[in-house]
C-alpha atoms as a PDB file:
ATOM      1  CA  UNK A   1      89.502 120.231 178.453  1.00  0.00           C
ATOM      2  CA  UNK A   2      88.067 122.114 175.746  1.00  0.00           C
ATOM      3  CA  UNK A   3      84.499 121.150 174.216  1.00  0.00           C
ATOM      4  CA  UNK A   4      86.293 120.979 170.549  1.00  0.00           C
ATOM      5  CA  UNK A   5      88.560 118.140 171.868  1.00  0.00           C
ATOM      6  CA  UNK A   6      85.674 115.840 173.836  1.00  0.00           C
ATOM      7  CA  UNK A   7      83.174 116.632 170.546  1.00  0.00           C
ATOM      8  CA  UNK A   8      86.251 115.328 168.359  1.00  0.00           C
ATOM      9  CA  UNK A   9      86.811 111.907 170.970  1.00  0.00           C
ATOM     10  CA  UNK A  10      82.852 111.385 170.439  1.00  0.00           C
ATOM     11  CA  UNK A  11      82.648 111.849 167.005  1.00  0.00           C
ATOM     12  CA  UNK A  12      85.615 109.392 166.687  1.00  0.00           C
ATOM     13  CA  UNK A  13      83.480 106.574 168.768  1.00  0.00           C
ATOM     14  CA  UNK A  14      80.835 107.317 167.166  1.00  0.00           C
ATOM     15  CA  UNK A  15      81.991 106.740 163.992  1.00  0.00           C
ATOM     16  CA  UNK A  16      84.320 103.722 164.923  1.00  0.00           C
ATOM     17  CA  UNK A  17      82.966 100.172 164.071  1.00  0.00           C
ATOM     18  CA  UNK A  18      80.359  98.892 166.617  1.00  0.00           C
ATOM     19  CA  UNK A  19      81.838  95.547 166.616  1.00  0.00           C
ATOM     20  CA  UNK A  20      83.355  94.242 170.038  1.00  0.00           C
ATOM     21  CA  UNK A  21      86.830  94.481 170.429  1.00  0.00           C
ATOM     22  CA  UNK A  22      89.844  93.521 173.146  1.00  0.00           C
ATOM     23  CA  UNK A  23      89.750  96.449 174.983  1.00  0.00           C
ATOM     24  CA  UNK A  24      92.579  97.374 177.803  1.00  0.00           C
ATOM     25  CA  UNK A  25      90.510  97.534 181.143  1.00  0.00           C
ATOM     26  CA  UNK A  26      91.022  98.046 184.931  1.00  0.00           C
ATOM     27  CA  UNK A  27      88.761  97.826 188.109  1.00  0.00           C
ATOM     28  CA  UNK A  28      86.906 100.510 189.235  1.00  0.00           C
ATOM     29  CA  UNK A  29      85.026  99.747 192.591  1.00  0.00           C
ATOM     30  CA  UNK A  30      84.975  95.924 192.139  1.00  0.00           C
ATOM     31  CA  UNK A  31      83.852  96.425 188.647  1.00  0.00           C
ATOM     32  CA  UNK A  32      85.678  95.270 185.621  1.00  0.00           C
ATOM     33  CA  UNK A  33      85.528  98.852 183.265  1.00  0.00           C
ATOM     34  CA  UNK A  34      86.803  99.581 180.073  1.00  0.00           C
ATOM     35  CA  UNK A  35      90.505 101.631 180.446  1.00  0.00           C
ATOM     36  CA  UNK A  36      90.850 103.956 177.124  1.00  0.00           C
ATOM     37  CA  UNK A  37      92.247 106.939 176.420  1.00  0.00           C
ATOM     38  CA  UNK A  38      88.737 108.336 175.368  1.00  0.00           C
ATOM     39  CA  UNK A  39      87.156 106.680 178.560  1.00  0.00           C
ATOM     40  CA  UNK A  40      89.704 108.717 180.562  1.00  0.00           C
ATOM     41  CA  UNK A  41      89.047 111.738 178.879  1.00  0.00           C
ATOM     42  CA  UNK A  42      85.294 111.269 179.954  1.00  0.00           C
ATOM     43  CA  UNK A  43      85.962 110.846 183.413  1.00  0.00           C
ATOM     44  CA  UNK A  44      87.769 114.045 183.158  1.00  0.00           C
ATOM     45  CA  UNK A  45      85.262 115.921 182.167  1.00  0.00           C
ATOM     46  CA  UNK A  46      82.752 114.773 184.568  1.00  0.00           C
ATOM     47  CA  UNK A  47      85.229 115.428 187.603  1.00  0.00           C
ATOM     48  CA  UNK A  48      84.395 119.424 187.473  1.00  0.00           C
ATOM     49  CA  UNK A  49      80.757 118.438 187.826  1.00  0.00           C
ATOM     50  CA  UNK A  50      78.806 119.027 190.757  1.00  0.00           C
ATOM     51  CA  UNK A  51      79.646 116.428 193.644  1.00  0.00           C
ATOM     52  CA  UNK A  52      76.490 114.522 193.029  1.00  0.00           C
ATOM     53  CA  UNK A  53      76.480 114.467 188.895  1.00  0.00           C
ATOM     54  CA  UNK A  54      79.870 113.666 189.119  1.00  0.00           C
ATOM     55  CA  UNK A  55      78.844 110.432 191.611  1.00  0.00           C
ATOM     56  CA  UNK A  56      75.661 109.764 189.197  1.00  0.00           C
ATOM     57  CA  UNK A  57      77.324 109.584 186.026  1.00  0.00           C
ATOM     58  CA  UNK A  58      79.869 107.095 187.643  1.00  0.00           C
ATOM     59  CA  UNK A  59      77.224 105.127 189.386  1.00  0.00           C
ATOM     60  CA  UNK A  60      75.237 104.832 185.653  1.00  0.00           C
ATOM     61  CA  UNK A  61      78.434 103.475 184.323  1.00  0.00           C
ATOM     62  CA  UNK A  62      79.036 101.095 186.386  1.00  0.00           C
ATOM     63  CA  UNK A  63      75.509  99.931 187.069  1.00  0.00           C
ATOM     64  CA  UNK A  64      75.644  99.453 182.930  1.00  0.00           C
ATOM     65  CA  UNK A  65      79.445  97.562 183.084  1.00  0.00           C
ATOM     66  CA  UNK A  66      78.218  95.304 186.048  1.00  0.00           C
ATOM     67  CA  UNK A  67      75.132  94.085 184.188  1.00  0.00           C
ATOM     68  CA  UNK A  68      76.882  93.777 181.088  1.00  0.00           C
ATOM     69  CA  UNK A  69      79.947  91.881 182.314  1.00  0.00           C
ATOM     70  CA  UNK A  70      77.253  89.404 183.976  1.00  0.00           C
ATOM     71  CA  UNK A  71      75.893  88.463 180.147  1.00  0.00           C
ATOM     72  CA  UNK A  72      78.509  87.342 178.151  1.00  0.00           C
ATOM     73  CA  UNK A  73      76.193  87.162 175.509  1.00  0.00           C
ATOM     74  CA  UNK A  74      75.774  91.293 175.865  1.00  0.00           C
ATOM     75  CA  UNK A  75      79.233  91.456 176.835  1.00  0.00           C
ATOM     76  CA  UNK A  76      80.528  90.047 172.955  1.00  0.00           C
ATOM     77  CA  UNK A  77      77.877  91.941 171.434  1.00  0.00           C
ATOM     78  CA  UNK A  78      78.147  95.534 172.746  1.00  0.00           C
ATOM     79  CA  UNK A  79      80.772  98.484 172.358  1.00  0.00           C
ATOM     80  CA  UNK A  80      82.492  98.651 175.797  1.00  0.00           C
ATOM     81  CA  UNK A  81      83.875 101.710 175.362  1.00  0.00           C
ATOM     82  CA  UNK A  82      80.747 103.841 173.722  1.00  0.00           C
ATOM     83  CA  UNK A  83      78.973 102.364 176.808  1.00  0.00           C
ATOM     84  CA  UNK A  84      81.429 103.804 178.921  1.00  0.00           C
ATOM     85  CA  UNK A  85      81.654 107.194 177.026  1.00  0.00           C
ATOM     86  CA  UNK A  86      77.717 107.696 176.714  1.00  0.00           C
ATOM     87  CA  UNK A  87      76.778 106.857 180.164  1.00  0.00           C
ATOM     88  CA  UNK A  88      80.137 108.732 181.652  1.00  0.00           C
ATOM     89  CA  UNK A  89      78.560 111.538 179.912  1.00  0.00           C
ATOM     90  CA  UNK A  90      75.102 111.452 179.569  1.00  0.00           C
ATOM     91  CA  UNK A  91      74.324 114.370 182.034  1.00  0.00           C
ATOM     92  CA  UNK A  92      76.195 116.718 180.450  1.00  0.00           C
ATOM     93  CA  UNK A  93      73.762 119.721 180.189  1.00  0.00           C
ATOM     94  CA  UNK A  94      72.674 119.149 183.854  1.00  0.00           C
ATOM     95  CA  UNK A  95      75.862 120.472 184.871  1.00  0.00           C
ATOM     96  CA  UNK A  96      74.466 123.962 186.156  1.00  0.00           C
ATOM     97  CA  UNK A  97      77.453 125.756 187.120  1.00  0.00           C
ATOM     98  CA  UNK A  98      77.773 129.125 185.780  1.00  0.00           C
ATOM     99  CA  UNK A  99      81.534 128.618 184.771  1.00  0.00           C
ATOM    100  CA  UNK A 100      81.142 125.365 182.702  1.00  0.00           C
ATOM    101  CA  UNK A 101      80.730 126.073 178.999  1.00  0.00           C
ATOM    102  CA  UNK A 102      78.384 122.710 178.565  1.00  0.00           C
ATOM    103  CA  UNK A 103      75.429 124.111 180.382  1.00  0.00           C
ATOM    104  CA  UNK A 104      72.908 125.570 178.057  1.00  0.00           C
ATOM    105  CA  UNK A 105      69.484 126.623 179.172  1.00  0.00           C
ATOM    106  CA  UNK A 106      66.298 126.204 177.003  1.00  0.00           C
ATOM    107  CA  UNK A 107      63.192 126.708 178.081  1.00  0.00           C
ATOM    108  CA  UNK A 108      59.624 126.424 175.918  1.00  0.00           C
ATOM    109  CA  UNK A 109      57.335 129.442 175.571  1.00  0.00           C
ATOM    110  CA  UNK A 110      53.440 128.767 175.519  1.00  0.00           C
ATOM    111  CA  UNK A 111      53.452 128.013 171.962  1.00  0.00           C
ATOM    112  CA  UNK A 112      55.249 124.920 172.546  1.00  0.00           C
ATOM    113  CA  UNK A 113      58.384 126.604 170.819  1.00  0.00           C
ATOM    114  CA  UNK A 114      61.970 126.145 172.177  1.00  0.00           C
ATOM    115  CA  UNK A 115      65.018 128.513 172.454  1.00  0.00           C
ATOM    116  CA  UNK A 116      67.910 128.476 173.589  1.00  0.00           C
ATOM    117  CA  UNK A 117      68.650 131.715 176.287  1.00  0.00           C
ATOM    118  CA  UNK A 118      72.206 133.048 175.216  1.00  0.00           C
END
């Protein structure tokens, strides 16, 4: 998947109204989980990560979905599938192999400055 087409999916959530809506969803180890296209697409992504980012970025997301679906309260008042996109995704520049195009390496010199190494 190219980085232009997840950018576009997030800037579409992100823009999207952050009021609750009836949302298609599916199990996903005993946990009720939010079953978009965009959601789908972030799983995607994640699934050329390193065996262990790919199982902490699932285990954040459904840690978050668990606790949410036990508050109905949260549950009404939160954007299921943003949740699921932002956690699903939260790691994304940890990914350190040398072939993914997400990884991007700063590092701060001793005037507190950052850069980016090309």
């Amino acid at each position: 998947m190219k980085f232009l087409n997840v950018f576009a999916s997030l800037a579409m959530v992100a823009t999207a109204s952050c009021t609750p809506k009836k949302l298609p969803t599916t199990k996903l180890y005993g946990v009720e989980v939010v079953d978009t296209q965009i959601v789908r697409d972030a799983q995607a992504v994640i699934k050329n990560f390193t065996p262990y980012l790919h199982k902490h970025s699932l285990r954040t997301w459904l840690l978050g979905a668990a606790a949410i679906n036990a508050n109905k309260t949260l549950k009404a008042s939160i954007d299921l599938e943003l949740h699921a996109v932002t956690t699903i995704l939260h790691d994304l520049g940890w990914d350190s192999k040398a072939s993914h195009k997400f990884t991007v390496v700063v590092r701060i010199d001793a005037d507190h400055e950052w850069h980016s190494d090309p």
